[in-house]
N, C-alpha and C. Protein backbone atom coordinates (compact mmCIF):
# COMPACT_ATOMS: atom_id res chain seq x y z
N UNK A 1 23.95 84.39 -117.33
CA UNK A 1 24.77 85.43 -116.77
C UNK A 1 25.93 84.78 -116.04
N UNK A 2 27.36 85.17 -116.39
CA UNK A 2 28.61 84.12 -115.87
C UNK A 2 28.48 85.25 -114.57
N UNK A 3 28.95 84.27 -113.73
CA UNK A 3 29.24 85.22 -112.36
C UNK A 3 31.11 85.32 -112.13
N UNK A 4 30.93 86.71 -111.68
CA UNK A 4 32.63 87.01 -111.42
C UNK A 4 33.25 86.17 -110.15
N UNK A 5 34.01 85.73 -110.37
CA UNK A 5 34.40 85.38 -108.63
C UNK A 5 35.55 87.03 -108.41
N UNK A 6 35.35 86.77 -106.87
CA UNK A 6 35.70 87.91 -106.26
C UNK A 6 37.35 87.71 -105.81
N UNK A 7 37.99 88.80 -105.89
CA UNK A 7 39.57 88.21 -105.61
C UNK A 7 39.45 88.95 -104.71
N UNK A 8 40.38 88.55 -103.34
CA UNK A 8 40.94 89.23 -102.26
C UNK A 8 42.05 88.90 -102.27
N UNK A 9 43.24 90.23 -102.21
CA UNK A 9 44.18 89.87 -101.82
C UNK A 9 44.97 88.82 -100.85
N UNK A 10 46.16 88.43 -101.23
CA UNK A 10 46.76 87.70 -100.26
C UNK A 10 47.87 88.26 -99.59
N UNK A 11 47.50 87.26 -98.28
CA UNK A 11 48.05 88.18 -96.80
C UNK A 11 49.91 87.68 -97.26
N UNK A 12 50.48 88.59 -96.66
CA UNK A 12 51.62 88.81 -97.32
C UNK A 12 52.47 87.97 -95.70
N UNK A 13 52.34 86.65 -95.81
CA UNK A 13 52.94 86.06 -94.82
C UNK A 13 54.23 85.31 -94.86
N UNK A 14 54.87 85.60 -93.94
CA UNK A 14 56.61 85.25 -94.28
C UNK A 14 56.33 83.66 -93.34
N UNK A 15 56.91 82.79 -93.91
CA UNK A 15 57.31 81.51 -93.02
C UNK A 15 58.66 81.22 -92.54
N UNK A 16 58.85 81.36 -91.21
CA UNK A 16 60.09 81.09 -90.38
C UNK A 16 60.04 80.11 -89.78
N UNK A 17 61.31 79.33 -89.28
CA UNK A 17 61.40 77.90 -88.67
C UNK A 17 61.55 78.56 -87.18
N UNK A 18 61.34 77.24 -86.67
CA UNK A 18 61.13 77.41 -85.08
C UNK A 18 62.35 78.59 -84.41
N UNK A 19 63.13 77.78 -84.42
CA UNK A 19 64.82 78.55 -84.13
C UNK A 19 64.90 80.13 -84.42
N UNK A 20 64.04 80.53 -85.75
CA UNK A 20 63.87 81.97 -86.26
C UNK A 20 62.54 82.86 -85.15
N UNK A 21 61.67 82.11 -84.94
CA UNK A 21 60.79 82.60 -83.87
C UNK A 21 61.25 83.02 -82.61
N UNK A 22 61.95 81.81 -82.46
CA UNK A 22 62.35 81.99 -80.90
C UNK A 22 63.26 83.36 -81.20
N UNK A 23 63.82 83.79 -82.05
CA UNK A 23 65.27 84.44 -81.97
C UNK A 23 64.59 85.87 -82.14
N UNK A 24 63.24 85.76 -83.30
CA UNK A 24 62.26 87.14 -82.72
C UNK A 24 61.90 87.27 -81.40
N UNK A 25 61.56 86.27 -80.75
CA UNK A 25 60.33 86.61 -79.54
C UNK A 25 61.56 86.98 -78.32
N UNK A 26 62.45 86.45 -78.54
CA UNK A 26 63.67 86.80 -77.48
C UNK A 26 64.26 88.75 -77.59
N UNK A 27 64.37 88.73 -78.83
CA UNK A 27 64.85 90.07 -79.16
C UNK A 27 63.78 90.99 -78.55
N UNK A 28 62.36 90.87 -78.83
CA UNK A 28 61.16 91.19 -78.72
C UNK A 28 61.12 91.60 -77.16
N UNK A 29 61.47 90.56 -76.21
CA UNK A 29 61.52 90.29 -74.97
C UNK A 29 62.61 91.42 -74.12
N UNK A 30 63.75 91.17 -75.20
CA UNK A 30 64.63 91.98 -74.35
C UNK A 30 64.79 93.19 -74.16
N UNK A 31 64.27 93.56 -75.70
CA UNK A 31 64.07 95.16 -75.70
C UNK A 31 62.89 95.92 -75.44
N UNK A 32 61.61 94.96 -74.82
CA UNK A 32 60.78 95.51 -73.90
C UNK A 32 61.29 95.47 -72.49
N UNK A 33 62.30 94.48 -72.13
CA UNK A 33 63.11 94.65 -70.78
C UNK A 33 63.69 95.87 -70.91
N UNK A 34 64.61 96.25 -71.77
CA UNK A 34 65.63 97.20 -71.70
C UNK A 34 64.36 98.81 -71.29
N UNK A 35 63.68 98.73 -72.65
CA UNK A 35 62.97 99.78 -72.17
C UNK A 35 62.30 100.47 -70.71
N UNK A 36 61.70 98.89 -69.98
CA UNK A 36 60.93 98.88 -68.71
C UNK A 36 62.45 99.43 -67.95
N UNK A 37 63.86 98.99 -68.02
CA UNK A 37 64.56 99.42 -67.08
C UNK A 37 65.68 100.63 -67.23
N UNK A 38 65.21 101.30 -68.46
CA UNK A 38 65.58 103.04 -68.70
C UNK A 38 64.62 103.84 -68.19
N UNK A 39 63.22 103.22 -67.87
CA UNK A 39 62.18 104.19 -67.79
C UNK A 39 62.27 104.36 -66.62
N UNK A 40 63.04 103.25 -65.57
CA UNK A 40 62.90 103.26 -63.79
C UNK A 40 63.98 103.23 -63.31
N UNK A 41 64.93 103.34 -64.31
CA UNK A 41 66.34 103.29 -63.58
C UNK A 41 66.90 104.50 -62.11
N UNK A 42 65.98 105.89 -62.65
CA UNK A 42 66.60 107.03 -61.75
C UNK A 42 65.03 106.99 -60.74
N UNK A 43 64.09 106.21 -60.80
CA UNK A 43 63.17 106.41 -60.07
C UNK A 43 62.92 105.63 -58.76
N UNK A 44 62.62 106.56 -57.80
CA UNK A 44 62.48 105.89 -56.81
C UNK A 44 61.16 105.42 -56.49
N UNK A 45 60.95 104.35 -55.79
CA UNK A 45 59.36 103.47 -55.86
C UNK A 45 59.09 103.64 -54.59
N UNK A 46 57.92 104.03 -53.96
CA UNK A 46 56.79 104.21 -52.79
C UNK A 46 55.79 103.28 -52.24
N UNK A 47 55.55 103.03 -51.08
CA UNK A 47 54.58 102.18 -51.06
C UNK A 47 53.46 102.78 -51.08
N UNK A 48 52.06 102.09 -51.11
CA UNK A 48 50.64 103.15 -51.49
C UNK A 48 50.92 103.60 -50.36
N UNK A 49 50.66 103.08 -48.91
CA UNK A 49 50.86 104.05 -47.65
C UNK A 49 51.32 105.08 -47.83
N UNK A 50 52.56 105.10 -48.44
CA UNK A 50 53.91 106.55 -48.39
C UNK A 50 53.00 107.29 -49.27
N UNK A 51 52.77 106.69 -50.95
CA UNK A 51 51.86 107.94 -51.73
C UNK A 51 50.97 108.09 -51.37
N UNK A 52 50.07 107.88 -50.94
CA UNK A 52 48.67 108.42 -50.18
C UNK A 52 49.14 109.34 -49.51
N UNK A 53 50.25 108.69 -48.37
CA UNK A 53 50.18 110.30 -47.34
C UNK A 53 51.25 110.92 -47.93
N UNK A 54 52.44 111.07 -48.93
CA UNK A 54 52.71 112.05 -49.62
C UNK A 54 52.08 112.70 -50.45
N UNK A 55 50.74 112.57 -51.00
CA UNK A 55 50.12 113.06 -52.00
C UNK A 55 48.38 113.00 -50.96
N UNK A 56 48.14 113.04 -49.66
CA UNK A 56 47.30 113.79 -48.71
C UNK A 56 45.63 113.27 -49.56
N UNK A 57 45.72 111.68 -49.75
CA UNK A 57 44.75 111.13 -50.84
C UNK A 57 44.67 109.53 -49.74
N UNK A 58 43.67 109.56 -49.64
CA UNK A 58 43.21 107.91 -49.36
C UNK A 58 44.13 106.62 -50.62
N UNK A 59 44.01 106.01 -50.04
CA UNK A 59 44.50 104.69 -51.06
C UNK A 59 43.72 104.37 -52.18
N UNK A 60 42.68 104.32 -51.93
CA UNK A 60 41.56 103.64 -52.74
C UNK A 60 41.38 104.81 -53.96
N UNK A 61 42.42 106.58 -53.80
CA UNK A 61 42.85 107.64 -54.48
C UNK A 61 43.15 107.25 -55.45
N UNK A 62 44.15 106.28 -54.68
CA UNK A 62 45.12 105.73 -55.89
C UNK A 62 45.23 104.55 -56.77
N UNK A 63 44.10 103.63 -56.35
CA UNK A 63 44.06 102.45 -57.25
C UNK A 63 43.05 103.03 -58.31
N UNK A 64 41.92 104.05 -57.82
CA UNK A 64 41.52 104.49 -59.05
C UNK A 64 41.97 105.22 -59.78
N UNK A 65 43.29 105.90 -59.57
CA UNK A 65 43.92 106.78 -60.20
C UNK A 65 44.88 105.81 -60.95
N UNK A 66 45.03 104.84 -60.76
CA UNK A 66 45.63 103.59 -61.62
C UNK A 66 44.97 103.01 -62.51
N UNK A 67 43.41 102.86 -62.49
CA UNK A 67 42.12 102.38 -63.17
C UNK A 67 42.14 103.33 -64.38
N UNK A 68 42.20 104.78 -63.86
CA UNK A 68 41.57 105.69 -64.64
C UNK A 68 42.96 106.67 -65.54
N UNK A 69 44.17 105.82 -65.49
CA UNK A 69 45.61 106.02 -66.03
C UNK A 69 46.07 107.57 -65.61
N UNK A 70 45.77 107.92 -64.71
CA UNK A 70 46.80 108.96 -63.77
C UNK A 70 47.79 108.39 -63.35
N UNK A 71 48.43 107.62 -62.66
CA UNK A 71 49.21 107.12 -62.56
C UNK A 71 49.19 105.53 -63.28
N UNK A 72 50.48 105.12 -62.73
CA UNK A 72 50.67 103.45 -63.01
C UNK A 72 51.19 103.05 -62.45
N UNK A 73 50.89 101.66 -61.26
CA UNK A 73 51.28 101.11 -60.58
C UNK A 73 52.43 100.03 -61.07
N UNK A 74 53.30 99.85 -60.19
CA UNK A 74 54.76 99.00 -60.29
C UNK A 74 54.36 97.56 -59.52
N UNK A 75 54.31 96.53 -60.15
CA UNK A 75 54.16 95.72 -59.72
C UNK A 75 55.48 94.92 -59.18
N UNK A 76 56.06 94.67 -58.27
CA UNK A 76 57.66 94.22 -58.39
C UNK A 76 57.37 92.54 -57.16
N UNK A 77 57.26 91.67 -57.87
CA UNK A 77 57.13 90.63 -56.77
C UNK A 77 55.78 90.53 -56.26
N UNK A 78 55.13 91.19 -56.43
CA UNK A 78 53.97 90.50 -55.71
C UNK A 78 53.21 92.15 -54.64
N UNK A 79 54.37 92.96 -54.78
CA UNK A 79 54.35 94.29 -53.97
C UNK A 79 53.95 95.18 -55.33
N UNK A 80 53.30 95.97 -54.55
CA UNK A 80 52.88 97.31 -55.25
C UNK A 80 53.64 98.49 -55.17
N UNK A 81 53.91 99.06 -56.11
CA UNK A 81 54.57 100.73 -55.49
C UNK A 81 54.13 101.92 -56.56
N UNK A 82 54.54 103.02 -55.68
CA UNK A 82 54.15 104.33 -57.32
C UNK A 82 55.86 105.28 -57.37
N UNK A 83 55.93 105.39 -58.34
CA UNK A 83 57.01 105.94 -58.90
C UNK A 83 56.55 107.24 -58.29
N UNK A 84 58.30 107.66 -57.72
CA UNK A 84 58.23 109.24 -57.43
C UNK A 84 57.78 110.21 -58.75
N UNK A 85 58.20 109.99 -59.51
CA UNK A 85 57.95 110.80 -60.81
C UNK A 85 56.45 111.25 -60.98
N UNK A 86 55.45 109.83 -60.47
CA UNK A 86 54.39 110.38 -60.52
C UNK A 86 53.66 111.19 -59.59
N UNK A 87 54.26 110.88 -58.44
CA UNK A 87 53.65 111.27 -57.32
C UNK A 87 54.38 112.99 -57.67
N UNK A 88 55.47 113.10 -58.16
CA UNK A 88 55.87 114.32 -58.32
C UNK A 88 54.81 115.76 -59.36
N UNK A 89 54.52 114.76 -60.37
CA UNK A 89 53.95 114.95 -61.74
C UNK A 89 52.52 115.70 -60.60
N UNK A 90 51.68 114.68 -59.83
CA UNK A 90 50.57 114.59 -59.84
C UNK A 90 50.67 115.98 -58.45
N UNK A 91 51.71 115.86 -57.50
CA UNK A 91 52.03 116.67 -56.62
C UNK A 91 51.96 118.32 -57.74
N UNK A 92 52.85 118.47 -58.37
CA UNK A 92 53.01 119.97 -59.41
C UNK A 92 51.39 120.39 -59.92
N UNK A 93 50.44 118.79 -60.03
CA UNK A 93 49.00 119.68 -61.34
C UNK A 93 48.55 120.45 -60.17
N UNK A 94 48.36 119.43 -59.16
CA UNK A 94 47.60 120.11 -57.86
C UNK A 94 47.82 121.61 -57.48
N UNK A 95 49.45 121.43 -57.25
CA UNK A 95 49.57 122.81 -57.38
C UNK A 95 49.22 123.77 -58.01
N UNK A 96 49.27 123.37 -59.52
CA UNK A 96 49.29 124.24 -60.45
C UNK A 96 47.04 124.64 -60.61
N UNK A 97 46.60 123.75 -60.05
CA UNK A 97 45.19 124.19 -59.80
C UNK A 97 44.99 124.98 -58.90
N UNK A 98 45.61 124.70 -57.54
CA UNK A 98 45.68 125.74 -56.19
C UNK A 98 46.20 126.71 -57.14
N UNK A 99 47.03 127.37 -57.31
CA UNK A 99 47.36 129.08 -57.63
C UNK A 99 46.60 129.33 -58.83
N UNK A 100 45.61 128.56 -59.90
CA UNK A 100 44.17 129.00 -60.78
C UNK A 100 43.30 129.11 -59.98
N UNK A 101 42.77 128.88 -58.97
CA UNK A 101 41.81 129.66 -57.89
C UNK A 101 42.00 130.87 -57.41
């Protein structure tokens, strides 16, 4: 009994020289910069102190509300902050639960 050998396709891989990598991973780089700084350009950043007591929540509110992707924390230097947007976002559901009671 002849045995079949089995074909698997081949991976459809392009080979680029160093100089061509770098010139992806840069492009790659910049236009995840550009994006990170359209998304925060009109936003103003809080410290947890300020969102906790603008949003009437302990701190520890809010790192699990960072854990559990309600919000997302701004890391800038070594400092933490929360975007007004969210604190705005998260300020409106609340509301919008107070007047469903």
């Amino acid at each position: 009994m002849a045995e079949q050998a089995i074909q698997t396709p081949t991976p459809n891989i392009a080979l680029i020289n160093l100089d061509e990598l770098r010139l992806v991973i840069n492009e790659m780089v910049n236009s995840c910069i550009e994006k990170y700084i359209e998304k925060n350009k009109e936003d103003n950043l809080f410290t947890i102190d300020k969102a906790a007591e603008m949003l009437g929540v302990d701190k520890s509110t809010l790192h699990r509300w960072d854990k559990e992707g309600t919000l997302e924390k701004v890391h800038i230097g070594g400092k933490v902050r929360i975007r007004e947007s969210d604190i705005k976002r998260l300020l409106g559901q609340r509301k919008n639960k107070a007047l469903e009671q």
